[in-house]
C-alpha atoms as a PDB file:
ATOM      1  CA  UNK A   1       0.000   0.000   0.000  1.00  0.00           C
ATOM      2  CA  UNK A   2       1.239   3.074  -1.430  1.00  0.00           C
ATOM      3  CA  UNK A   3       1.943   5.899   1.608  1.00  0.00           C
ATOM      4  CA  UNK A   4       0.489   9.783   0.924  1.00  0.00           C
ATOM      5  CA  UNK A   5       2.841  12.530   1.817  1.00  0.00           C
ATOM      6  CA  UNK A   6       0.743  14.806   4.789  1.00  0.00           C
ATOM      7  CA  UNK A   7       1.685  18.089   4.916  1.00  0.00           C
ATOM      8  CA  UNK A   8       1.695  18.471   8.105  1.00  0.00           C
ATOM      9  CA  UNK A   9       4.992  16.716   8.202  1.00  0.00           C
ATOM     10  CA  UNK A  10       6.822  18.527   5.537  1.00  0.00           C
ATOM     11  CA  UNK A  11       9.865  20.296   6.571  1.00  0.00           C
ATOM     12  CA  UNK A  12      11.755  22.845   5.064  1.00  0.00           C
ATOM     13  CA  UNK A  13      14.461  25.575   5.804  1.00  0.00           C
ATOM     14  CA  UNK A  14      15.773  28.778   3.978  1.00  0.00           C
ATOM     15  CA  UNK A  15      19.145  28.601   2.313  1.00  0.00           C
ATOM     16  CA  UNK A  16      19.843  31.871   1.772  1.00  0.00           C
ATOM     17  CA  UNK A  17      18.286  35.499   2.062  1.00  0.00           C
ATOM     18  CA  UNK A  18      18.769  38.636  -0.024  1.00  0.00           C
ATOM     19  CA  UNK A  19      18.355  41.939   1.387  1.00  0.00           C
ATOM     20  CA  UNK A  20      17.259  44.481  -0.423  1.00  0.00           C
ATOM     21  CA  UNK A  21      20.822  46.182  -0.495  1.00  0.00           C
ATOM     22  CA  UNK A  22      21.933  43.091  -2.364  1.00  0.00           C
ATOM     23  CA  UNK A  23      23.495  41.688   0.299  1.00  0.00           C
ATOM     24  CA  UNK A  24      23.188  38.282   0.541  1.00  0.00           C
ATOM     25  CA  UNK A  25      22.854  35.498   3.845  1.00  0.00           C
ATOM     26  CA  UNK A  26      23.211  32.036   3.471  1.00  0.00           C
ATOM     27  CA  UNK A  27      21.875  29.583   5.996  1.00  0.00           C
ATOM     28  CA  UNK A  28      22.785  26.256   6.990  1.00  0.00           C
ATOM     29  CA  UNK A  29      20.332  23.732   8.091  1.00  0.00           C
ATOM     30  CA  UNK A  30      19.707  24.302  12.136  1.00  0.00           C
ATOM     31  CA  UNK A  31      20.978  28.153  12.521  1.00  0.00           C
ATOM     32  CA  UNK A  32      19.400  30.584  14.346  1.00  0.00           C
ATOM     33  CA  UNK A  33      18.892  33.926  12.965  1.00  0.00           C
ATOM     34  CA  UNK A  34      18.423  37.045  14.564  1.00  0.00           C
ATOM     35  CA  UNK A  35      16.941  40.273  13.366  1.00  0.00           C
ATOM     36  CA  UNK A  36      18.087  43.568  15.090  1.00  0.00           C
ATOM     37  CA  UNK A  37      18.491  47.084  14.361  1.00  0.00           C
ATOM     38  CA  UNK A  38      17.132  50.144  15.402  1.00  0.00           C
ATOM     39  CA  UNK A  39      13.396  51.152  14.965  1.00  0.00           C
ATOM     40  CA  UNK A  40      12.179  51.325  10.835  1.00  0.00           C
ATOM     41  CA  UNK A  41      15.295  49.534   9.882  1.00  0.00           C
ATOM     42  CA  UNK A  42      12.907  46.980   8.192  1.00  0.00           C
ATOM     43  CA  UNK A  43      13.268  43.761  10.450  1.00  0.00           C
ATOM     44  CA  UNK A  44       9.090  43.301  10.700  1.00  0.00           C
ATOM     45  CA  UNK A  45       9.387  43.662   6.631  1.00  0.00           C
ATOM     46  CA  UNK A  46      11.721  41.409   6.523  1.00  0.00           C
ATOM     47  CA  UNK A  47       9.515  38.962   8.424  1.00  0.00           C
ATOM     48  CA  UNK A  48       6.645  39.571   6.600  1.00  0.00           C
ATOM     49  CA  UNK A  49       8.529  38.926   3.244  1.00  0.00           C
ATOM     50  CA  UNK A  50       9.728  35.772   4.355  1.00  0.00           C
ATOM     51  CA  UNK A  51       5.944  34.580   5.679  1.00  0.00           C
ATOM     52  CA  UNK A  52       4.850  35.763   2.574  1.00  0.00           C
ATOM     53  CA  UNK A  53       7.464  33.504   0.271  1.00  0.00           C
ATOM     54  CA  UNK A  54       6.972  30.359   2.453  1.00  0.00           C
ATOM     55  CA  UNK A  55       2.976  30.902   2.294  1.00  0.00           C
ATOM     56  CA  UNK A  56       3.528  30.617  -1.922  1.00  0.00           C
ATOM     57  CA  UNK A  57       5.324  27.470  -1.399  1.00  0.00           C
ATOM     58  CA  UNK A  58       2.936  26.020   1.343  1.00  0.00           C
ATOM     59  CA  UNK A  59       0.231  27.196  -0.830  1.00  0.00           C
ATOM     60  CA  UNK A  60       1.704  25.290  -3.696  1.00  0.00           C
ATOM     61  CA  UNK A  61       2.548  22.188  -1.972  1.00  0.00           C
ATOM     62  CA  UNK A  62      -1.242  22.121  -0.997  1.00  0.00           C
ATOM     63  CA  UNK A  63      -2.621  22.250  -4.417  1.00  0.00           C
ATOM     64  CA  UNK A  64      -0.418  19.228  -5.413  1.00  0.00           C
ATOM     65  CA  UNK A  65      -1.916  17.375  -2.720  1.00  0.00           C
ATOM     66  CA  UNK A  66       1.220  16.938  -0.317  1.00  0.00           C
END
């Protein structure tokens, strides 16, 4: 009997961040990131652009039925 993929279970991690400046972060599997600067420096946009990228991919993983 063939198993289905839930996704509930599905895991996934960011490689690597670009900044608006062009500067670029690269992640390894199991860091921990921090966001800090001083007020309107654009850490809650940062945030949100991240939610919004990994909200596309859930959304996409959903509509293939994983």
């Amino acid at each position: 009997m063939e198993e289905q993929l839930n996704a509930d279970r599905l895991k996934a991690y960011i490689s690597e961040i670009t900044f608006n400046n062009g500067e670029k972060l690269s992640i390894r599997d199991n860091d921990i990131v921090l966001f800090v600067g001083p007020n309107n420096a654009g850490k809650s946009q940062a945030l949100n652009d991240i939610y919004a990228k990994c909200g596309s991919v859930r959304e996409f993983m959903l509509g293939i039925g994983l």
